[in-house]
Protein backbone atom coordinates (compact mmCIF):
# COMPACT_ATOMS: atom_id res chain seq x y z
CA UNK A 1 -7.01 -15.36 -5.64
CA UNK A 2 -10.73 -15.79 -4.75
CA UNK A 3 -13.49 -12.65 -4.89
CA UNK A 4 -16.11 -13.09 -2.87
CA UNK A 5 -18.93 -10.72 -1.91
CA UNK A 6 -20.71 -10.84 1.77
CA UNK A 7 -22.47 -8.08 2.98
CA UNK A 8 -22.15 -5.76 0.46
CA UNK A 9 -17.93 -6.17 1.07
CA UNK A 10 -15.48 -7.49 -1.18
CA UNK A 11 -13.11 -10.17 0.40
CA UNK A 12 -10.46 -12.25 -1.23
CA UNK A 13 -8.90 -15.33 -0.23
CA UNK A 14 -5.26 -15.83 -0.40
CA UNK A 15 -2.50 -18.44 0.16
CA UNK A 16 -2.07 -22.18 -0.67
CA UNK A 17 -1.43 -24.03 2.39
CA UNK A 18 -3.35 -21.57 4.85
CA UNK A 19 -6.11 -19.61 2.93
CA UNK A 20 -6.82 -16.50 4.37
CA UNK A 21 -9.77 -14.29 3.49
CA UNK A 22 -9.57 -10.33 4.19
CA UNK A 23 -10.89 -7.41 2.79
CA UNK A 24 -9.95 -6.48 -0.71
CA UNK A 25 -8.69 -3.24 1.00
CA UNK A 26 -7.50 -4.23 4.42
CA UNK A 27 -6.37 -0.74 5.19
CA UNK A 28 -9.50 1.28 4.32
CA UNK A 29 -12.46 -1.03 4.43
CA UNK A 30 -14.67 -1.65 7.31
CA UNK A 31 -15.53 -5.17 7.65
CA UNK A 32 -18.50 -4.82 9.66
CA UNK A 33 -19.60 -7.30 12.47
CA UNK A 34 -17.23 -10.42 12.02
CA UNK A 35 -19.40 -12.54 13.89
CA UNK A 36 -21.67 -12.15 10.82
CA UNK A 37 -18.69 -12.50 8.31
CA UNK A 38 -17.64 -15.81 9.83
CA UNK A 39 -21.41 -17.06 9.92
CA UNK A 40 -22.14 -15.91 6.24
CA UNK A 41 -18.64 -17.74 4.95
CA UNK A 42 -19.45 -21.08 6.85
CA UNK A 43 -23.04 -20.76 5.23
CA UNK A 44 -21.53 -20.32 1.37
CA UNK A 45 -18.88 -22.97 2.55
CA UNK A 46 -16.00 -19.93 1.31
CA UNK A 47 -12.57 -22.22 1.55
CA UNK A 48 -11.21 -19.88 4.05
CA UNK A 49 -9.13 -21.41 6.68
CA UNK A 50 -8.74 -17.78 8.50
CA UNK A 51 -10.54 -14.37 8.92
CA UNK A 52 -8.46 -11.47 9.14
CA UNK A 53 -8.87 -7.62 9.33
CA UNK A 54 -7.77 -4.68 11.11
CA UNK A 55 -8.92 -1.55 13.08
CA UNK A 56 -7.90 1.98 11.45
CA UNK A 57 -7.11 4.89 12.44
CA UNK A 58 -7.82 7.07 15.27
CA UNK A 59 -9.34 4.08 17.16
CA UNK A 60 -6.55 1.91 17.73
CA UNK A 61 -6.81 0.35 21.26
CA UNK A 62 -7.98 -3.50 21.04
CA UNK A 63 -11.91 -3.69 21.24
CA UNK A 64 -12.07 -7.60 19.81
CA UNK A 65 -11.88 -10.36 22.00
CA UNK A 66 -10.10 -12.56 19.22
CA UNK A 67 -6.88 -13.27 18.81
CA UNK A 68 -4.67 -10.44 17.66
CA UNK A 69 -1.06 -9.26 16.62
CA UNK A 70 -0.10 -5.59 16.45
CA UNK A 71 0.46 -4.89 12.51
CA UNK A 72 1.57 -1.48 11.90
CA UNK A 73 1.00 1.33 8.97
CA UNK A 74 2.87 4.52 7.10
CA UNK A 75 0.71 8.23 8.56
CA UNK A 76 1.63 11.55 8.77
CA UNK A 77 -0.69 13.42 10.60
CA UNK A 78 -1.96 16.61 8.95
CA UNK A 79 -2.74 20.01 10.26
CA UNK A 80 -1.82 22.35 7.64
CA UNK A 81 0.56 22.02 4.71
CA UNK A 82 2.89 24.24 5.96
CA UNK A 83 3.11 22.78 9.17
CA UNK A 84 4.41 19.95 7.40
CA UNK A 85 6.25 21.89 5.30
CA UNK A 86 8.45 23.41 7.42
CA UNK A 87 8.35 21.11 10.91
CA UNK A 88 7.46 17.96 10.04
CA UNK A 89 9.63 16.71 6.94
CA UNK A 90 13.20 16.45 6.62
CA UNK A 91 15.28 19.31 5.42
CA UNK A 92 16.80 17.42 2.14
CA UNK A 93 12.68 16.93 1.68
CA UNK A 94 11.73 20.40 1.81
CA UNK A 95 15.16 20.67 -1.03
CA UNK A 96 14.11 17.85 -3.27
CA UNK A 97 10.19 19.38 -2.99
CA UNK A 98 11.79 22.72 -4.54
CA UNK A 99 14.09 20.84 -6.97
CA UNK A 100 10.85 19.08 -8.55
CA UNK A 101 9.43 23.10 -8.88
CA UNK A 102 12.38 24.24 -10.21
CA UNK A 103 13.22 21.31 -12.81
CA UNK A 104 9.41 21.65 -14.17
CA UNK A 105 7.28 19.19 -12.77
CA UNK A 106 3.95 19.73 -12.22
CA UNK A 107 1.65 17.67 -10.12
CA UNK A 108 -2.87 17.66 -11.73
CA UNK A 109 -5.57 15.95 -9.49
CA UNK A 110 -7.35 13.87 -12.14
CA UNK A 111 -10.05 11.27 -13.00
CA UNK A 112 -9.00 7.53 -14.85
CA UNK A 113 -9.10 8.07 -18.09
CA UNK A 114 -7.63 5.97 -21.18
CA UNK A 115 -4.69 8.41 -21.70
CA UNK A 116 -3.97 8.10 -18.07
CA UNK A 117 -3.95 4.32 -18.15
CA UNK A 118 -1.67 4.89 -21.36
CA UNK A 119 0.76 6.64 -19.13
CA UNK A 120 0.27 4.28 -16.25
CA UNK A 121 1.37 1.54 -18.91
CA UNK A 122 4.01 3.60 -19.82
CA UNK A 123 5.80 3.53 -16.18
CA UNK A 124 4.87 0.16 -15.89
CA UNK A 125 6.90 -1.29 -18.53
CA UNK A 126 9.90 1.11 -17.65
CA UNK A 127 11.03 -1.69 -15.97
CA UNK A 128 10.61 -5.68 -14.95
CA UNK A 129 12.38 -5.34 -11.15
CA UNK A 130 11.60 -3.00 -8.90
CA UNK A 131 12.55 -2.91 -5.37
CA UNK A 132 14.34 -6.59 -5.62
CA UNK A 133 11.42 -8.73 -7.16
CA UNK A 134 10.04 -8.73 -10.40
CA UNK A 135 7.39 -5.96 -10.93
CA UNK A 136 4.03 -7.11 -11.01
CA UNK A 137 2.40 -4.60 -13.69
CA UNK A 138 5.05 -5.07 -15.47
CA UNK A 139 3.85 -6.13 -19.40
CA UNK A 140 0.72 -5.87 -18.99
CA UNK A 141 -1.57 -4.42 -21.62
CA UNK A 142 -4.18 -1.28 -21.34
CA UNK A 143 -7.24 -3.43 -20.67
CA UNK A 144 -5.79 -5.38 -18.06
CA UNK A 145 -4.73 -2.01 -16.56
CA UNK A 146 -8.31 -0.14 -17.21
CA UNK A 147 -9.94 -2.60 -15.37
CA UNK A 148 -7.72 -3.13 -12.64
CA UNK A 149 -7.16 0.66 -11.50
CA UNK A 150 -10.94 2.24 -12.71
CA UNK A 151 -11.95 0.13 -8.99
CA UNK A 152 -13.14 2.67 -6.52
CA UNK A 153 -13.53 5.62 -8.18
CA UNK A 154 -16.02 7.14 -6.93
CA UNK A 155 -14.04 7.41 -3.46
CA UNK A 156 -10.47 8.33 -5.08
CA UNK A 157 -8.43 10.43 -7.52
CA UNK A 158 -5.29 10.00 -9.24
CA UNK A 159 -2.24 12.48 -8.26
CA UNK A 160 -0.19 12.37 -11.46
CA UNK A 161 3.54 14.11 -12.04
CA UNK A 162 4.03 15.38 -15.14
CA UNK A 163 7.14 16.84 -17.09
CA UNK A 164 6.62 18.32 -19.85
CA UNK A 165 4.09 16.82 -21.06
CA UNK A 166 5.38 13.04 -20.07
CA UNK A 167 3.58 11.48 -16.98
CA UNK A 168 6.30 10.15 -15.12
CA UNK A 169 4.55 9.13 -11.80
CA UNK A 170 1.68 8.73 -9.92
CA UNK A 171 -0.51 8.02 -6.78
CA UNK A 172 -4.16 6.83 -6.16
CA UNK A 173 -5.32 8.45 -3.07
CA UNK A 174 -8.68 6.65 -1.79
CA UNK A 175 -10.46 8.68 0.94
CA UNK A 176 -12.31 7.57 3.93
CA UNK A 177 -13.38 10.20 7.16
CA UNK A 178 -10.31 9.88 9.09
CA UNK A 179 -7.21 9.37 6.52
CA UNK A 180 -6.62 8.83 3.37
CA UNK A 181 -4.35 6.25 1.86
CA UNK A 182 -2.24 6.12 -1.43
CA UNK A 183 -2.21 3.51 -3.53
CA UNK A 184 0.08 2.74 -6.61
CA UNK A 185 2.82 5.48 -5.62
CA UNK A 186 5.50 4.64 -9.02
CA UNK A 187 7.34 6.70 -10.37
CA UNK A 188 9.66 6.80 -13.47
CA UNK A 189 13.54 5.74 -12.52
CA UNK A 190 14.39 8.11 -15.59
CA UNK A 191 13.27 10.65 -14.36
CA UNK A 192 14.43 10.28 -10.26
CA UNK A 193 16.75 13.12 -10.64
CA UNK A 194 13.56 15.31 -10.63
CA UNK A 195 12.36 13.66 -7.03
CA UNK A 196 8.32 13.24 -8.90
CA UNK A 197 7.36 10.93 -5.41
CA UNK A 198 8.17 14.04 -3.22
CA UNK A 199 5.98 16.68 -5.66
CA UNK A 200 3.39 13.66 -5.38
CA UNK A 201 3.41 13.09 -1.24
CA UNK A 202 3.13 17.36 -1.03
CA UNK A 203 0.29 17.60 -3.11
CA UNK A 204 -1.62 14.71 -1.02
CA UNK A 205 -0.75 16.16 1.91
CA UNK A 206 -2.18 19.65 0.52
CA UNK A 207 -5.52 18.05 -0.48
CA UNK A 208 -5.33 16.49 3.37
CA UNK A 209 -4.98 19.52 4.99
CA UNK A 210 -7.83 21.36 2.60
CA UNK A 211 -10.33 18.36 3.45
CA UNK A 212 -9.24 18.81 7.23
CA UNK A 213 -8.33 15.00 7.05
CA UNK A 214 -6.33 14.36 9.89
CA UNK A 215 -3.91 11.76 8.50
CA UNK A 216 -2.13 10.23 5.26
CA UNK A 217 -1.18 6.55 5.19
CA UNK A 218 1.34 4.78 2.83
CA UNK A 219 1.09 1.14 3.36
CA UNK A 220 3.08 -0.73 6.19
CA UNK A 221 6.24 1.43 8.39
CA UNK A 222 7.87 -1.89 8.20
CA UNK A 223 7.21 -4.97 6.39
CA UNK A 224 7.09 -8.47 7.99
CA UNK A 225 11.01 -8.92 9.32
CA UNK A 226 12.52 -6.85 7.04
CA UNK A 227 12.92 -4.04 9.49
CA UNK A 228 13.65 -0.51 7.90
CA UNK A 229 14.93 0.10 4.66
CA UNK A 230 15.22 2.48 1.87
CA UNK A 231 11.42 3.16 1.60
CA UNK A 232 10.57 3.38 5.28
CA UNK A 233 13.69 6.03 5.34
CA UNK A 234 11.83 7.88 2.58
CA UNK A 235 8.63 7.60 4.41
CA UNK A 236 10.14 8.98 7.66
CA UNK A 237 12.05 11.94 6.06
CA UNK A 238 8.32 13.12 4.17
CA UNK A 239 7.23 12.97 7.53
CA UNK A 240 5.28 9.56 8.11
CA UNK A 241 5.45 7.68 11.24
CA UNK A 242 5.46 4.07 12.37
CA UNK A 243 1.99 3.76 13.83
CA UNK A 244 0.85 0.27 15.30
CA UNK A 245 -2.76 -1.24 14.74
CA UNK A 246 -4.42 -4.08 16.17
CA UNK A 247 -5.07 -6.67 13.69
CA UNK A 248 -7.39 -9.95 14.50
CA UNK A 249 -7.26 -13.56 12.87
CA UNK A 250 -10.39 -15.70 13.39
CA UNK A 251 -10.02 -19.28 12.48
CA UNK A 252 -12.40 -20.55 10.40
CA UNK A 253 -11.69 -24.40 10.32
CA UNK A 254 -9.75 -27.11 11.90
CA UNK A 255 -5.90 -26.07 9.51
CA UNK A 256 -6.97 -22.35 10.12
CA UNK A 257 -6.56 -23.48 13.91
CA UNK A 258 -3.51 -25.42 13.99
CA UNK A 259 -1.83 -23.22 11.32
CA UNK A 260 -2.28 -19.73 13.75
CA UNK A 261 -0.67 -21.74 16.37
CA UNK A 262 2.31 -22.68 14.26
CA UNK A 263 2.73 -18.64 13.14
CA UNK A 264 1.86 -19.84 9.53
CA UNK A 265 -0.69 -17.01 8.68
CA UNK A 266 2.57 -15.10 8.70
CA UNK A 267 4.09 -17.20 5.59
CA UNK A 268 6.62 -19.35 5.28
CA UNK A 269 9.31 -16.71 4.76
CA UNK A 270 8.61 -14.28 7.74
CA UNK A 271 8.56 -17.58 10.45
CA UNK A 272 12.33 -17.11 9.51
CA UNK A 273 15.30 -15.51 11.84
CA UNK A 274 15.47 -12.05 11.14
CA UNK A 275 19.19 -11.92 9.86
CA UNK A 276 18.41 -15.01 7.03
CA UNK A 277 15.56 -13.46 6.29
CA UNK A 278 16.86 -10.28 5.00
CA UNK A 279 19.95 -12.06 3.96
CA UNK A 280 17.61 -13.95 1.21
CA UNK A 281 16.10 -10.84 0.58
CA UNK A 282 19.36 -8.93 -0.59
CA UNK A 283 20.21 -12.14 -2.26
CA UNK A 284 16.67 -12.51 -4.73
CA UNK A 285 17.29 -8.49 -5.05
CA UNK A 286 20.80 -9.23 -6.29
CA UNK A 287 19.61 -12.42 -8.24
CA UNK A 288 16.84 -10.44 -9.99
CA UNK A 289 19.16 -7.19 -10.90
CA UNK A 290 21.78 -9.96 -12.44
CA UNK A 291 18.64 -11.18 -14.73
CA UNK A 292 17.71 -7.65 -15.98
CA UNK A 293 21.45 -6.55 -17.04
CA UNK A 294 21.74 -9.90 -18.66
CA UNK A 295 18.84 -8.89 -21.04
C-alpha cells in the first residue's frame, strides 16, 4: 500500500491488478474537488488506475456527474441517550448494557498513551482469527502499534472497557460535524460474558448526544455480497441502520477504464454469485478455526 499526499489529504493506493487510490479514511475525510485530485495525480504520475471516494452523511443524494454505485454504512441517529436507550435498541441490548454495570465494567474516555497501546497489544494477541480470517494486529509489537493508532489524534479519543483493572476492549471514535465514526471496536473473547462492545457503543452514543452530533457510524451495514450476518445483527439490535451513500469511481488510465466496466474495482471475490461467495466464506472461516485448534 502506497501513501501519498495531495492537497493537504492523505490517499493510498490499493490492489494489484486494478490500483485504486482513496482516502486514507474513506468514511470521514473530505476529498475536496476531484477534478483537482485527478489533475494533481496525473501531474506526480501516482500509479492509480481509479479514483474513488464517497459523500457522507446528511448529504446523500448524488451531486457528481461520474460514475457511481450506492455503497452503504452502519448509523444510529442520536437525539438523546435515553431515547436510544429505551426506543431505539433492542430489549436483550438494554439487558446486556445492565449486565456489563452489574458484572463491573467500567467504560474511561482517554488519550493514546503507552499503557493503552500495552493493553491494545494485549487484546490483540488474544487471538490469531477473528471473524473467519486471520487477525491482522495480531503479533504485532508496541511500536508497530504506537505508530499505527497515535494517527489522528487530535480529532479522536479512545473509549476503553475496563474490568478490574484489565482493559478488555476498546473503540477509537474520530469526530467530524455531522457523525462520528468508531474505529478499532475489539474486544476480549474472555471476557464476552460481560458484553464490553455494548458498555462501549452506550458510552459513544452518550458523548453523541452531549456534542449534539446527530449520528454514529460503524463501518459498512453489509459488506460486499456477504449480506447480513452476526455483526450487522449486533449493529441493528444497538440500534444502527443500513444507510446507503453514493460512492464515485473516476478512471484514471486506460486498465482503470476497462477494469470498471468488467466490475473489477469490486475484487475478484465479490464479482462472484452470491451463494459461492458466502459458501467460500464459511469455508476459509471453518479452514482458519481448524488451524487455530490444531496449535
Amino acid at each position: 500500500m502506497a501513501t501519498i499526499i495531495l492537497e493537504g489529504r492523505e490517499f493510498c493506493v490499493t490492489g494489484g491488478l486494478l490500483r485504486i487510490m482513496a482516502l486514507r479514511d474513506e468514511l470521514l475525510g473530505d476529498i475536496g474537488d476531484p477534478d483537482t485530485i485527478t489533475h494533481l495525480s496525473r501531474q506526480e504520475r501516482i500509479p492509480a488506475d481509479l479514483l474513488t471516494f464517497s459523500q457522507h452523511l446528511p448529504d446523500l443524494s448524488p451531486k457528481f456527474s461520474y460514475y457511481m454505485e450506492w455503497d452503504n454504512i452502519a448509523a444510529v441517529p442520536v437525539s438523546t441517550y435515553e431515547h436510544w436507550f429505551k426506543e431505539q435498541i433492542h430489549p436483550n441490548t438494554r439487558n446486556k448494557i445492565r449486565k456489563a454495570q452489574k458484572k463491573g465494567v467500567t467504560v474511561r474516555r482517554e488519550f493514546f498513551t503507552t499503557k493503552l497501546a500495552e493493553g491494545l497489544v494485549d487484546i490483540f494477541n488474544e487471538t490469531s482469527v477473528r471473524r473467519g480470517k486471520p487477525y491482522s494486529y495480531f503479533g504485532k509489537d508496541i511500536v508497530t502499534i504506537e505508530k499505527e493508532w497515535s494517527t489522528d489524534l487530535e480529532r479522536s479519543d479512545f473509549l476503553v472497557a475496563y474490568y478490574q483493572n484489565e482493559i478488555i476492549g476498546f473503540i477509537k471514535i474520530l469526530y467530524s460535524k455531522e457523525f462520528v465514526r468508531t474505529s478499532g471496536t475489539v474486544a476480549k473473547i474472555s471476557h464476552r460474558d460481560k458484553a464490553p462492545m455494548n458498555a462501549l457503543l452506550a458510552e459513544a452514543v452518550k458523548i453523541c448526544a452531549e456534542k449534539k452530533i446527530p449520528f454514529l457510524v460503524y463501518g459498512h451495514y453489509i459488506y460486499g455480497k456477504k449480506g447480513e450476518d452476526s455483526l450487522s445483527k449486533f449493529k441493528k439490535n444497538n440500534g444502527f441502520q443500513k444507510i446507503d451513500i453514493p460512492k464515485y469511481y473516476i478512471p484514471m488510465s486506460a486498465r482503470g477504464k476497462f477494469g470498471l466496466r468488467l466490475g473489477l474495482h469490486r475484487g475478484i471475490f465479490n464479482c462472484l454469485p452470491s451463494g459461492i461467495h458466502r459458501l467460500l466464506l464459511r469455508f476459509r472461516a471453518l479452514w482458519h478455526e481448524r488451524l487455530v485448534m490444531k496449535k
